[in-house]
PDB file of N, CA and C in Angstrom:
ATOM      1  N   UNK A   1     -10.034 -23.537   2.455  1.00  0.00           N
ATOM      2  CA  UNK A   1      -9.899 -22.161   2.850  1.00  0.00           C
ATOM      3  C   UNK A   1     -11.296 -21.546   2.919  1.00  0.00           C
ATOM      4  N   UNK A   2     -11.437 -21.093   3.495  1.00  0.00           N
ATOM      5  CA  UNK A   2     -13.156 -19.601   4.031  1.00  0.00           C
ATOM      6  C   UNK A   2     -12.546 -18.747   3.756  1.00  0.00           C
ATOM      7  N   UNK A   3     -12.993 -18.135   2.787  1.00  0.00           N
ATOM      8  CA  UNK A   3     -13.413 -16.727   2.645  1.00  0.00           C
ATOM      9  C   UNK A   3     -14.054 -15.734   2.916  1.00  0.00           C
ATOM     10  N   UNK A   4     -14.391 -15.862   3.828  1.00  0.00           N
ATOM     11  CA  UNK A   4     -15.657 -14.862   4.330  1.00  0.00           C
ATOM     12  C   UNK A   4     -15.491 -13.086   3.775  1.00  0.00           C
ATOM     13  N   UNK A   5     -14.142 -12.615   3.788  1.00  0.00           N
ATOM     14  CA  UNK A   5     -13.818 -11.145   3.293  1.00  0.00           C
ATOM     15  C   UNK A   5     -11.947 -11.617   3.030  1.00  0.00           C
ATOM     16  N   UNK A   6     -12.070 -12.239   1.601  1.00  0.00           N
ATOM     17  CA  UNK A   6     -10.915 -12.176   1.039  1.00  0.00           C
ATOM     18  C   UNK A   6      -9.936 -11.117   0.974  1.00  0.00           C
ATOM     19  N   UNK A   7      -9.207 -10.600   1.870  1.00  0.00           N
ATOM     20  CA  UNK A   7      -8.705  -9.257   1.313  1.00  0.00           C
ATOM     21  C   UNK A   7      -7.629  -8.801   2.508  1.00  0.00           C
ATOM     22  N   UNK A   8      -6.516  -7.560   2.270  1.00  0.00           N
ATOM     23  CA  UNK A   8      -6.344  -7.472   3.379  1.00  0.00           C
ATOM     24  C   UNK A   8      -6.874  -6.691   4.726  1.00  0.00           C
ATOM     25  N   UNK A   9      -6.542  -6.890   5.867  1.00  0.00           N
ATOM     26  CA  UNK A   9      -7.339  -6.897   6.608  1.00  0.00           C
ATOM     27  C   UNK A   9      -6.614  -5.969   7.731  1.00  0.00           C
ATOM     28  N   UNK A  10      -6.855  -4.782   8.846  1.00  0.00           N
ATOM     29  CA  UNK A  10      -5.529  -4.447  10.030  1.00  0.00           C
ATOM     30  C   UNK A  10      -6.621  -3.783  11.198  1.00  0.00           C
ATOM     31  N   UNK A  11      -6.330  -4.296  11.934  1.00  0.00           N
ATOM     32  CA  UNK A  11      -7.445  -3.350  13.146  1.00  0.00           C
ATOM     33  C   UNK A  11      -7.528  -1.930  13.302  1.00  0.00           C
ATOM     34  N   UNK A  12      -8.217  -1.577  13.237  1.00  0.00           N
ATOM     35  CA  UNK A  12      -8.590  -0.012  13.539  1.00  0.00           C
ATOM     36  C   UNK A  12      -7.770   0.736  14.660  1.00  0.00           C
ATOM     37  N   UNK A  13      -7.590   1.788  15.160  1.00  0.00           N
ATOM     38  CA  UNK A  13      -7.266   2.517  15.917  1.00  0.00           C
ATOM     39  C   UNK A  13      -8.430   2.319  17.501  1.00  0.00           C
ATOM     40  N   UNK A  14      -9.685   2.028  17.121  1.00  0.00           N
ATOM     41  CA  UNK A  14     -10.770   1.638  18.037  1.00  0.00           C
ATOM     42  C   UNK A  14     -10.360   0.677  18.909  1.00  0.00           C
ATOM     43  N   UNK A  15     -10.830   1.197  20.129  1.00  0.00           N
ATOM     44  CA  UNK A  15     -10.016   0.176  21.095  1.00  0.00           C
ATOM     45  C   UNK A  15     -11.007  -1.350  21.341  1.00  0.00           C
ATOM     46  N   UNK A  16     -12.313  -1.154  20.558  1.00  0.00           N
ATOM     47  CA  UNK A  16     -12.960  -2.447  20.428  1.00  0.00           C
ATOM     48  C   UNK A  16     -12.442  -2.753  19.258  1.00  0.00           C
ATOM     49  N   UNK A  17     -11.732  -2.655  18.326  1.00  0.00           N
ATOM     50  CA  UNK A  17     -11.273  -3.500  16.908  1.00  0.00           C
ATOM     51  C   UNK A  17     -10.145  -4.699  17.456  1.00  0.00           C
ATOM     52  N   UNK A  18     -11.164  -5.641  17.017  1.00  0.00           N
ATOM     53  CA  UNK A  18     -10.225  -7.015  17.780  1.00  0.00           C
ATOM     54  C   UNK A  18     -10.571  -8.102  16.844  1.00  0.00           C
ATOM     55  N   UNK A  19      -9.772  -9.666  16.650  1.00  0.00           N
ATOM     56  CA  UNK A  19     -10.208 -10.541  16.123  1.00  0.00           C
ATOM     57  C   UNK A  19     -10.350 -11.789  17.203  1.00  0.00           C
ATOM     58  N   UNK A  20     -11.253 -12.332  17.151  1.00  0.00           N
ATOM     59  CA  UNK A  20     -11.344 -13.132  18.178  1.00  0.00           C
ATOM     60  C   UNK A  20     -12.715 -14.175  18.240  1.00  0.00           C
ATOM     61  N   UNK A  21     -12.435 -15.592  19.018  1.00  0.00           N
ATOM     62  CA  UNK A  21     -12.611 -17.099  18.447  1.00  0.00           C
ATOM     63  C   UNK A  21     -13.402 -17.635  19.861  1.00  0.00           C
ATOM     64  N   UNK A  22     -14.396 -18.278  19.708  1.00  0.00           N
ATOM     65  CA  UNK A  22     -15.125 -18.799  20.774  1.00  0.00           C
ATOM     66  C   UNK A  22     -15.628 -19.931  20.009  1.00  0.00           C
ATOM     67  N   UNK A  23     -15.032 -21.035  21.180  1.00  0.00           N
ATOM     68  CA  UNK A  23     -16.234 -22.601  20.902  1.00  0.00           C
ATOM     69  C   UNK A  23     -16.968 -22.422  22.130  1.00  0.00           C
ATOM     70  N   UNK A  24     -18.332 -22.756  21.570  1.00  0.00           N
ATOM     71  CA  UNK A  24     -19.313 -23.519  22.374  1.00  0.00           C
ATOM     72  C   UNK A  24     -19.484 -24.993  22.310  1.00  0.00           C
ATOM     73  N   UNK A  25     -20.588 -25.422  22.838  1.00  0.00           N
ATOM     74  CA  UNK A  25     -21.299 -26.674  23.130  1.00  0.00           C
ATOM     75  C   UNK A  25     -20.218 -27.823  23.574  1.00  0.00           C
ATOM     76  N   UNK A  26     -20.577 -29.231  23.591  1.00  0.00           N
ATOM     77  CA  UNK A  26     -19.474 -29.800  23.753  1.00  0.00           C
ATOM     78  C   UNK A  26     -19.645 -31.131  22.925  1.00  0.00           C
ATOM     79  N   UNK A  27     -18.480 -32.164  22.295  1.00  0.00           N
ATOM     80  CA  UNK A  27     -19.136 -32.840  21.717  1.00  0.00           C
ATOM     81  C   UNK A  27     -19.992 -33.702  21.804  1.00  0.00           C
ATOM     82  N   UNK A  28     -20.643 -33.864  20.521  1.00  0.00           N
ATOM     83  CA  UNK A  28     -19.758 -33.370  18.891  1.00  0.00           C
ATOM     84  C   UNK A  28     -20.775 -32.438  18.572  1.00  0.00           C
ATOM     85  N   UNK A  29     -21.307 -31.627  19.101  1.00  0.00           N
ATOM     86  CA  UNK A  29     -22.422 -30.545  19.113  1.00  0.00           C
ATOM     87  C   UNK A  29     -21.609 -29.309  19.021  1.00  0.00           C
ATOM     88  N   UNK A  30     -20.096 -29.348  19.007  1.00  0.00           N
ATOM     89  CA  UNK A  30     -19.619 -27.602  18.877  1.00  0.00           C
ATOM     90  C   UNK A  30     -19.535 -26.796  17.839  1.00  0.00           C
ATOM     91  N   UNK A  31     -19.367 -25.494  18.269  1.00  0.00           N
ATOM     92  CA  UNK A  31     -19.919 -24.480  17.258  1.00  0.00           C
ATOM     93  C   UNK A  31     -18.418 -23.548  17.682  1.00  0.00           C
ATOM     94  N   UNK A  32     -17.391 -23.062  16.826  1.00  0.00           N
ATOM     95  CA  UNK A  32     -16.435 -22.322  16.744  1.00  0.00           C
ATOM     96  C   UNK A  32     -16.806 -20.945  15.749  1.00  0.00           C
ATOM     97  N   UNK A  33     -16.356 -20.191  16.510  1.00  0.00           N
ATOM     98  CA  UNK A  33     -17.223 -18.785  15.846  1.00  0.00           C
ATOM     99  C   UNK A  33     -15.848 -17.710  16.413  1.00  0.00           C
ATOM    100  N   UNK A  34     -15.313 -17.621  14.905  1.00  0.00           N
ATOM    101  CA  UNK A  34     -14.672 -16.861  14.673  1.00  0.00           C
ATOM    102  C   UNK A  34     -14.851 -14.948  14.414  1.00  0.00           C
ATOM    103  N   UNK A  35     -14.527 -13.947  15.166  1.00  0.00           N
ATOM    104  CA  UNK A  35     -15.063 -12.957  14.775  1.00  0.00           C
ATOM    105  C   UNK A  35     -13.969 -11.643  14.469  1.00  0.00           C
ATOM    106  N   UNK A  36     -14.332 -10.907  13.653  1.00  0.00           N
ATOM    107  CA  UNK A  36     -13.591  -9.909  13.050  1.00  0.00           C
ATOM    108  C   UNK A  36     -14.646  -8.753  13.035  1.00  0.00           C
ATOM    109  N   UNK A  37     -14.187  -7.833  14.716  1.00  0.00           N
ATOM    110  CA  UNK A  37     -14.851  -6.604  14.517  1.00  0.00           C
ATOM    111  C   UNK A  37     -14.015  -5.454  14.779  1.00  0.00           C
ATOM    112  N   UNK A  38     -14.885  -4.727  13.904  1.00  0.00           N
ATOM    113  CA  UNK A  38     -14.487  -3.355  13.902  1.00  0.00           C
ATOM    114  C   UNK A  38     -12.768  -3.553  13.194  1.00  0.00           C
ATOM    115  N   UNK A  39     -12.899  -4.114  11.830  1.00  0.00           N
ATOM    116  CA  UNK A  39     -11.634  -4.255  11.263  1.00  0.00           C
ATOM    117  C   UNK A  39     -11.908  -3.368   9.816  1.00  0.00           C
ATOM    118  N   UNK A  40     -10.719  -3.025   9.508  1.00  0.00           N
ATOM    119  CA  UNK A  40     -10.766  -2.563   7.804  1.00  0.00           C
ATOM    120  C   UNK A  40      -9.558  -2.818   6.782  1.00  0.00           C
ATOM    121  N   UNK A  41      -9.893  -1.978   6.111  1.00  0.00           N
ATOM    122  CA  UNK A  41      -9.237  -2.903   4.220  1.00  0.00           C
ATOM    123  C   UNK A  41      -8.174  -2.136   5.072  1.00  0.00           C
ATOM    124  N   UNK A  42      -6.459  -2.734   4.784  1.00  0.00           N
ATOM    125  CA  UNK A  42      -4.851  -2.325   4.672  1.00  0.00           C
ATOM    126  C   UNK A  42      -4.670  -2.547   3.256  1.00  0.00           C
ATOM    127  N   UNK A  43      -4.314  -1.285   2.969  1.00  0.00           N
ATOM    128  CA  UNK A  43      -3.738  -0.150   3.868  1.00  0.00           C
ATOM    129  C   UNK A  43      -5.285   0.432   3.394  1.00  0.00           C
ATOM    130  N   UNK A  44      -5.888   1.328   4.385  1.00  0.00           N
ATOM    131  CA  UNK A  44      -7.141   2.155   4.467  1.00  0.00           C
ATOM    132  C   UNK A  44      -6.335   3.681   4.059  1.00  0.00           C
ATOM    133  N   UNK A  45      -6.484   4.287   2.565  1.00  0.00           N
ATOM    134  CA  UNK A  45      -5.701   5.573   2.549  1.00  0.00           C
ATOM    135  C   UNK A  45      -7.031   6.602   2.710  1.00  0.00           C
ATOM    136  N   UNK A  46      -8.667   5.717   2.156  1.00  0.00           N
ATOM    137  CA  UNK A  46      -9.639   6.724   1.786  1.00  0.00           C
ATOM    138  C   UNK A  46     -10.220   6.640   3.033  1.00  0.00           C
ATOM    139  N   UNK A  47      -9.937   6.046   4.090  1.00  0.00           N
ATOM    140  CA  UNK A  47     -11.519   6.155   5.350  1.00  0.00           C
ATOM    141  C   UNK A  47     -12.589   5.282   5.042  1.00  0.00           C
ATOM    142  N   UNK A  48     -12.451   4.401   4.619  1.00  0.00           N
ATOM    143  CA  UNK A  48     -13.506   3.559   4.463  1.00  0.00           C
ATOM    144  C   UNK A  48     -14.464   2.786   5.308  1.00  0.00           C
ATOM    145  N   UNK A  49     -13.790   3.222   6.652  1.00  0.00           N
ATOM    146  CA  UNK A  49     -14.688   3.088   8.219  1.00  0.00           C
ATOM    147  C   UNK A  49     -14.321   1.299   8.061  1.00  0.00           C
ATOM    148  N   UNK A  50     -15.221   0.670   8.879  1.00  0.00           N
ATOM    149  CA  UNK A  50     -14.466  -0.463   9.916  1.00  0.00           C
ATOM    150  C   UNK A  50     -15.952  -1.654   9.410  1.00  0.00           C
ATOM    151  N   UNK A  51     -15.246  -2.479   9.717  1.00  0.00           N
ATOM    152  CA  UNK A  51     -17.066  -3.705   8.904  1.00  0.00           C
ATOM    153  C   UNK A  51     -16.310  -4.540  10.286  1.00  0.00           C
ATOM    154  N   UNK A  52     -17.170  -5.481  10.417  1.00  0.00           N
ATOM    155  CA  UNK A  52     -17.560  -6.694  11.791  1.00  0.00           C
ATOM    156  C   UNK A  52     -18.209  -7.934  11.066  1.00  0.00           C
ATOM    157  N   UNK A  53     -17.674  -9.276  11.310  1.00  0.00           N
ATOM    158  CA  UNK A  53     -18.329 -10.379  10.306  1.00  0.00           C
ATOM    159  C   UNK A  53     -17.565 -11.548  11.158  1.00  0.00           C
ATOM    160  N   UNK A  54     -18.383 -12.682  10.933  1.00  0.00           N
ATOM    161  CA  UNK A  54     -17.951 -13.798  11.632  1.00  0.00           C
ATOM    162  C   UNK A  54     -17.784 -15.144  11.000  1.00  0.00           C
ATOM    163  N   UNK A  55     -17.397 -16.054  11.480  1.00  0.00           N
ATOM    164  CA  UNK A  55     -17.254 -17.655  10.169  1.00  0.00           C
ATOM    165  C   UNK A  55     -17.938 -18.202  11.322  1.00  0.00           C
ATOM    166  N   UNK A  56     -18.999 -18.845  11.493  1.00  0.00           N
ATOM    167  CA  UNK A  56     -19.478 -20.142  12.317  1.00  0.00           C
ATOM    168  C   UNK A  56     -19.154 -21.432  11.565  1.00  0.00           C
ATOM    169  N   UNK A  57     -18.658 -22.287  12.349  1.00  0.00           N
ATOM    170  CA  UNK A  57     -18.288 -23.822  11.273  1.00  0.00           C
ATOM    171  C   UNK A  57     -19.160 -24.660  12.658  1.00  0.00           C
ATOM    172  N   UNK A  58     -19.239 -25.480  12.377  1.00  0.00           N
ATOM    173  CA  UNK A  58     -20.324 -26.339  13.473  1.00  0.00           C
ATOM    174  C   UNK A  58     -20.026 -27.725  13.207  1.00  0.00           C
ATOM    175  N   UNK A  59     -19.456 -28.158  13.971  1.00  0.00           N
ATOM    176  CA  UNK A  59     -19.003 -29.721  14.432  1.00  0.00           C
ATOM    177  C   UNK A  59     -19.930 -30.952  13.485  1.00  0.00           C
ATOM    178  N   UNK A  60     -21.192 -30.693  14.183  1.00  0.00           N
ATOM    179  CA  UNK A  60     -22.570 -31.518  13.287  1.00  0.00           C
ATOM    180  C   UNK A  60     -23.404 -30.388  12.862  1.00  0.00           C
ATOM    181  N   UNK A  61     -23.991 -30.490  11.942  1.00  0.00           N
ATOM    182  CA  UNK A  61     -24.376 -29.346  11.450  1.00  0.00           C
ATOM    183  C   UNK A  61     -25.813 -29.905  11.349  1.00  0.00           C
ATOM    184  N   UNK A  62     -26.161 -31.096  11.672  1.00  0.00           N
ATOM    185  CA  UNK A  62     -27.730 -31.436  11.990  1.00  0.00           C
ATOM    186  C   UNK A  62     -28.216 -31.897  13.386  1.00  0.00           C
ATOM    187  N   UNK A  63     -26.881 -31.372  14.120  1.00  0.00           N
ATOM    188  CA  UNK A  63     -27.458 -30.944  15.563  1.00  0.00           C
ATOM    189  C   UNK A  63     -28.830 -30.920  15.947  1.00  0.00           C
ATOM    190  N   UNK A  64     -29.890 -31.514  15.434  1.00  0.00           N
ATOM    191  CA  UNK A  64     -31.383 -30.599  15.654  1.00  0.00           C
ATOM    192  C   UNK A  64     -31.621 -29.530  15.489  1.00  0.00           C
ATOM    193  N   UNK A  65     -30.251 -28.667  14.976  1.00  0.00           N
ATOM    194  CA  UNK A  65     -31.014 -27.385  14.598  1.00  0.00           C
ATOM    195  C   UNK A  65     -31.334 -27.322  12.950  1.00  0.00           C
ATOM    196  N   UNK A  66     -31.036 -28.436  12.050  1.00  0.00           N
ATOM    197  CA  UNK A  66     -30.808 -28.237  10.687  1.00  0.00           C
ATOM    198  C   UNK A  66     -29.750 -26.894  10.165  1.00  0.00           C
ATOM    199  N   UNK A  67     -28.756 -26.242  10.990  1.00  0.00           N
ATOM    200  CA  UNK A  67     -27.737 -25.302  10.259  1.00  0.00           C
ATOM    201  C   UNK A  67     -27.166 -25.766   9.351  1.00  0.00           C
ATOM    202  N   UNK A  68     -26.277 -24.404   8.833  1.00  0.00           N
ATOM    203  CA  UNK A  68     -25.640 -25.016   7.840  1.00  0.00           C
ATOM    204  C   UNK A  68     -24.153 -25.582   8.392  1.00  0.00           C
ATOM    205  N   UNK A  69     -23.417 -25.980   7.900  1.00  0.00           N
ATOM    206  CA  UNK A  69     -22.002 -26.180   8.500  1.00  0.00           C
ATOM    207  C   UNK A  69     -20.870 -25.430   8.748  1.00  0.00           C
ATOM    208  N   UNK A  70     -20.881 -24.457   7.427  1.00  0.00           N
ATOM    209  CA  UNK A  70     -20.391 -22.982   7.845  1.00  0.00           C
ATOM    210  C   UNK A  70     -21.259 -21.571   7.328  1.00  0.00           C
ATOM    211  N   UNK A  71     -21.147 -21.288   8.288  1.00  0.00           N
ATOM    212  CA  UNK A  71     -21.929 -19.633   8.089  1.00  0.00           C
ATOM    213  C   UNK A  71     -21.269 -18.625   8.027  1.00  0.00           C
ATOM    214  N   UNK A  72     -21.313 -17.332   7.678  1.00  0.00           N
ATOM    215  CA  UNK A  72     -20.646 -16.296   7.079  1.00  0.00           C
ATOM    216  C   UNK A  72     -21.645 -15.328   8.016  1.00  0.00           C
ATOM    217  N   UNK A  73     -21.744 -14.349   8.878  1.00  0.00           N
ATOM    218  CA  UNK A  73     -22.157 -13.167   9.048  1.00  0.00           C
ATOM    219  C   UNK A  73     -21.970 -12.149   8.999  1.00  0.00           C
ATOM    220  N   UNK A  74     -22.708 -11.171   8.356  1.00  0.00           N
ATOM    221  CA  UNK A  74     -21.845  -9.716   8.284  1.00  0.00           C
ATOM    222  C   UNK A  74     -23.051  -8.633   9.150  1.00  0.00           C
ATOM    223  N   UNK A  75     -22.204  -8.048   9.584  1.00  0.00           N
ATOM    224  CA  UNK A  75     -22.836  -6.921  10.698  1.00  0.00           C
ATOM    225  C   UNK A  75     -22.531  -5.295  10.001  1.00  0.00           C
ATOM    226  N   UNK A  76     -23.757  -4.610   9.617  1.00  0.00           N
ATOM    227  CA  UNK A  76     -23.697  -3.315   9.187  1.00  0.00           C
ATOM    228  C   UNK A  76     -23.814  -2.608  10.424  1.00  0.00           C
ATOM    229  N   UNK A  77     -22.165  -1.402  10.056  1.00  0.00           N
ATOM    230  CA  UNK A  77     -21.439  -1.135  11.003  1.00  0.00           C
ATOM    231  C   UNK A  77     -21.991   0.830  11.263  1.00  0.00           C
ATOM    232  N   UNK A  78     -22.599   0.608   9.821  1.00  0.00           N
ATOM    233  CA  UNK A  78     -22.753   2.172   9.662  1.00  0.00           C
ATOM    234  C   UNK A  78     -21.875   2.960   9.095  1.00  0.00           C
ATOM    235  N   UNK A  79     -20.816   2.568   8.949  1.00  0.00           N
ATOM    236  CA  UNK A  79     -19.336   2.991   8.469  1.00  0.00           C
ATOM    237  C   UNK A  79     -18.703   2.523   7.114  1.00  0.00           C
ATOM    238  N   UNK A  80     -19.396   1.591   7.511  1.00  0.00           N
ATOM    239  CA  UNK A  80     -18.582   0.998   6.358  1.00  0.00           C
ATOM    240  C   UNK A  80     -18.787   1.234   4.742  1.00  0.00           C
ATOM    241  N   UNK A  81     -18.206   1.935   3.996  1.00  0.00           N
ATOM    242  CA  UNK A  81     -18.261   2.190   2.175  1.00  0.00           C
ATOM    243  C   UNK A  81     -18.696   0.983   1.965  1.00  0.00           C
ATOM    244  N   UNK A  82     -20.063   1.344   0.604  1.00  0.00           N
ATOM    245  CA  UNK A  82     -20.446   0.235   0.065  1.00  0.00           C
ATOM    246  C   UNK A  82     -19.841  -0.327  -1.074  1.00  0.00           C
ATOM    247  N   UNK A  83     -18.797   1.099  -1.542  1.00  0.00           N
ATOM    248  CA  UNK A  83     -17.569   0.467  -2.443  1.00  0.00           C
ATOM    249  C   UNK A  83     -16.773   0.005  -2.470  1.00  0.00           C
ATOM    250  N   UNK A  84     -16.787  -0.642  -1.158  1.00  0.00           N
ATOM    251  CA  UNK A  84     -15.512  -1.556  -0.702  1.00  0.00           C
ATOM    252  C   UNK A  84     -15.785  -3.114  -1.500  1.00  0.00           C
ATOM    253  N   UNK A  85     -15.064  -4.180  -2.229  1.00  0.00           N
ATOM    254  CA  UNK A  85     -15.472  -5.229  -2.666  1.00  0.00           C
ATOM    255  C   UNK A  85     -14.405  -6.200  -1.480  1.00  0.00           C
ATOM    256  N   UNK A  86     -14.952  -7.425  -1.646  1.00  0.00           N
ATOM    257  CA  UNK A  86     -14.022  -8.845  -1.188  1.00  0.00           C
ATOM    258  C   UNK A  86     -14.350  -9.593  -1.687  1.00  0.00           C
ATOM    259  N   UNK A  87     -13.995 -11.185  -1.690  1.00  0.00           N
ATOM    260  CA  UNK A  87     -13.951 -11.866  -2.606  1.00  0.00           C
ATOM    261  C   UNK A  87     -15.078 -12.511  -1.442  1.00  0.00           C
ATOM    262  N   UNK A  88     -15.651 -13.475  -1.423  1.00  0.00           N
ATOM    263  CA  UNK A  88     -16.589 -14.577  -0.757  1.00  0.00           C
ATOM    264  C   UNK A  88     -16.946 -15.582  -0.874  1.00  0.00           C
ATOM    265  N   UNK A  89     -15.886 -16.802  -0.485  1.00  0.00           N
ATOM    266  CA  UNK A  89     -16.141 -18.107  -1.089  1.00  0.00           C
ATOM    267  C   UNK A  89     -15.650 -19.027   0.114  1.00  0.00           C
ATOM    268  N   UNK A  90     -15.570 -20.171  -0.800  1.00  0.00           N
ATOM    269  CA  UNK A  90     -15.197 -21.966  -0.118  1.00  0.00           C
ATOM    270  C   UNK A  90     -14.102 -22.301  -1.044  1.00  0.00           C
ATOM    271  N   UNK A  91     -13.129 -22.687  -0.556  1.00  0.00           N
ATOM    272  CA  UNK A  91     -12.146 -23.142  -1.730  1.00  0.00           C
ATOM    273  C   UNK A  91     -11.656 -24.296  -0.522  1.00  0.00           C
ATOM    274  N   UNK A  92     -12.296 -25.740  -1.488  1.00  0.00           N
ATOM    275  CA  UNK A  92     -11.551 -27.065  -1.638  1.00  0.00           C
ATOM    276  C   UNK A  92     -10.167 -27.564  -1.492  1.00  0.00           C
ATOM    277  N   UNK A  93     -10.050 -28.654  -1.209  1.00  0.00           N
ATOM    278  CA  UNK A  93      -9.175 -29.292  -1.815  1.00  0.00           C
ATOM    279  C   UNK A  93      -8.712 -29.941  -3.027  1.00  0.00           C
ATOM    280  N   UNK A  94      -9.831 -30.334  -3.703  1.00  0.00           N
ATOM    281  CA  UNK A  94      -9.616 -30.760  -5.179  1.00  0.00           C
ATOM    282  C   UNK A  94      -9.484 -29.563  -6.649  1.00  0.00           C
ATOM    283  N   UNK A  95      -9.247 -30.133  -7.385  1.00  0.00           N
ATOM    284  CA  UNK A  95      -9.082 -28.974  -8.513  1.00  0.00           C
ATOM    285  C   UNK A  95     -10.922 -28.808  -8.805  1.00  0.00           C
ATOM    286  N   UNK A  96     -11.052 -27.548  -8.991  1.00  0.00           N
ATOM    287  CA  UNK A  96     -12.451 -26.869  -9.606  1.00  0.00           C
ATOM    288  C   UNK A  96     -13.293 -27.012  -8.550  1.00  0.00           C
ATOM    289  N   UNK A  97     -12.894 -27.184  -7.165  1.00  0.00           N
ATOM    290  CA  UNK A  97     -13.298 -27.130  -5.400  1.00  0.00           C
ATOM    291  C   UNK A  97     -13.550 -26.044  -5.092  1.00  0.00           C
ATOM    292  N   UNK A  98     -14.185 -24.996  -5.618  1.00  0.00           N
ATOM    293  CA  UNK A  98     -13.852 -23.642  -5.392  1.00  0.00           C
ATOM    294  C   UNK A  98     -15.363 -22.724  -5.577  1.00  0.00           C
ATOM    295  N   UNK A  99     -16.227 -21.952  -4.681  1.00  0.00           N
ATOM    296  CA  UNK A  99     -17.285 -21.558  -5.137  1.00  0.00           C
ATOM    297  C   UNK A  99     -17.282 -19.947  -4.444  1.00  0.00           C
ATOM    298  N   UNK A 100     -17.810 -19.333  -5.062  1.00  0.00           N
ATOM    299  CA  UNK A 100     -17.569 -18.279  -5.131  1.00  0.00           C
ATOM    300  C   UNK A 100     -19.048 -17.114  -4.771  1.00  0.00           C
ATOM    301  N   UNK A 101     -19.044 -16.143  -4.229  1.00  0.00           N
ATOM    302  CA  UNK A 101     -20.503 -15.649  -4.251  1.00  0.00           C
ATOM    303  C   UNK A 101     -20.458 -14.212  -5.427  1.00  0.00           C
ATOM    304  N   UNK A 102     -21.586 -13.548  -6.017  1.00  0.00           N
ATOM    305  CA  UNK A 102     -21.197 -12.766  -6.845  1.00  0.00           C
ATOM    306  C   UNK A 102     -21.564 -11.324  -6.054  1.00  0.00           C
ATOM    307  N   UNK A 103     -21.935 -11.150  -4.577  1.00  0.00           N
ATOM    308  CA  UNK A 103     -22.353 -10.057  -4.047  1.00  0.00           C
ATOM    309  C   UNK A 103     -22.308 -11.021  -3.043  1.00  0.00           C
ATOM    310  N   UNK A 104     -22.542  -9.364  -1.915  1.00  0.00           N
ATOM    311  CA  UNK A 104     -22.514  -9.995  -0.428  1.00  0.00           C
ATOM    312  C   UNK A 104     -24.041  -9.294  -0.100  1.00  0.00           C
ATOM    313  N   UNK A 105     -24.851  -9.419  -0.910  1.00  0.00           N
ATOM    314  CA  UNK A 105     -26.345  -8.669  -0.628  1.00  0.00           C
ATOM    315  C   UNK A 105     -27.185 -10.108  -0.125  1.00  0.00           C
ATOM    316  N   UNK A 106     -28.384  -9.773  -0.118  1.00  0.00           N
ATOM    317  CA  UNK A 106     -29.408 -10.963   0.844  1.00  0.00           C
ATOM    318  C   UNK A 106     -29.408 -12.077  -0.057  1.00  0.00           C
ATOM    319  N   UNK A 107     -29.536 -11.979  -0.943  1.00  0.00           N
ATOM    320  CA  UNK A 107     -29.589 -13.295  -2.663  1.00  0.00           C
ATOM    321  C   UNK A 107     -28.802 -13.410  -3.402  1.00  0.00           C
ATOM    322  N   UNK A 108     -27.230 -14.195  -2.883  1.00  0.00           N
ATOM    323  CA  UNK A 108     -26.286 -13.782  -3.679  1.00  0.00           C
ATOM    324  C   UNK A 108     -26.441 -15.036  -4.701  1.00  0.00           C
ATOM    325  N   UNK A 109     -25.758 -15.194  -5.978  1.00  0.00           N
ATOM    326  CA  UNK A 109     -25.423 -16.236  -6.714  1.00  0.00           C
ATOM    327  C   UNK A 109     -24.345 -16.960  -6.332  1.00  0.00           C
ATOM    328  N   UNK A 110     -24.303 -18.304  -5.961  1.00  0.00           N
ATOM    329  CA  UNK A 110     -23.104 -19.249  -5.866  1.00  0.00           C
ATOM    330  C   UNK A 110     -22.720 -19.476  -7.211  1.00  0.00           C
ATOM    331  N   UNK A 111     -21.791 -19.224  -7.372  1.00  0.00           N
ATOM    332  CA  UNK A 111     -20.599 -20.136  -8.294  1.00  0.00           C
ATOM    333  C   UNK A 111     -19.522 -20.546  -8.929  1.00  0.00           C
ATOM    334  N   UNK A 112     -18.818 -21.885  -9.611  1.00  0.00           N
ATOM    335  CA  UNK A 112     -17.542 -21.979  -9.121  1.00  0.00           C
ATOM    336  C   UNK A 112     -16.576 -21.662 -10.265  1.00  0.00           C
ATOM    337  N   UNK A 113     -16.948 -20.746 -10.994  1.00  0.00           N
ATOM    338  CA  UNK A 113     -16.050 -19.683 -12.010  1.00  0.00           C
ATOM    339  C   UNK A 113     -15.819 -18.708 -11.324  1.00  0.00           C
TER     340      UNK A 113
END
């Protein structure tokens, strides 16, 4: 499972609030890039405005570009409360498969408590 914004999730009233999935390249060089913009927390009772963030997962992930294999992006929307929390992780298949971030700021801590 990706976590990118654990939580629930409902499109805005904005007629750009959409979720939506693009592959590139072709193989085994592809890149699937999942995106969630202009979405917010359900049920939204306070206005907490709308956040935009994406999952990149990448076929080979040493493509020549050295990426990582999955990426997480988040796009500041201007709107969005910084008191909003989500969860942000990788969860496995095996037991204790599970890692976790402790903030979504530039230097977060990985780990799997």
């Amino acid at each position: 499972m990706l976590a990118c914004f654990w939580d629930d999730l409902t499109l805005t009233s904005s007629g750009n609030s959409k979720v939506a999935y693009k592959i590139t390249g072709v193989s085994p060089n592809r890149i699937l890039t999942v995106e969630w913009n202009k979405v917010q927390r359900y049920p939204d009772f306070s206005g907490n405005g709308a956040a935009s963030f994406q999952v990149i997962i990448r076929e080979n992930p040493l493509g020549g570009t050295n990426a990582s294999l999955i990426s997480y992006n988040y796009f500041n929307e201007g709107t969005f409360s910084s008191a909003i929390t989500a969860s942000i992780g990788i969860l496995g298949t095996c037991p204790g498969d599970f890692y976790s971030l402790n903030n979504s700021g530039v230097s977060p801590i990985a780990s799997q408590t």
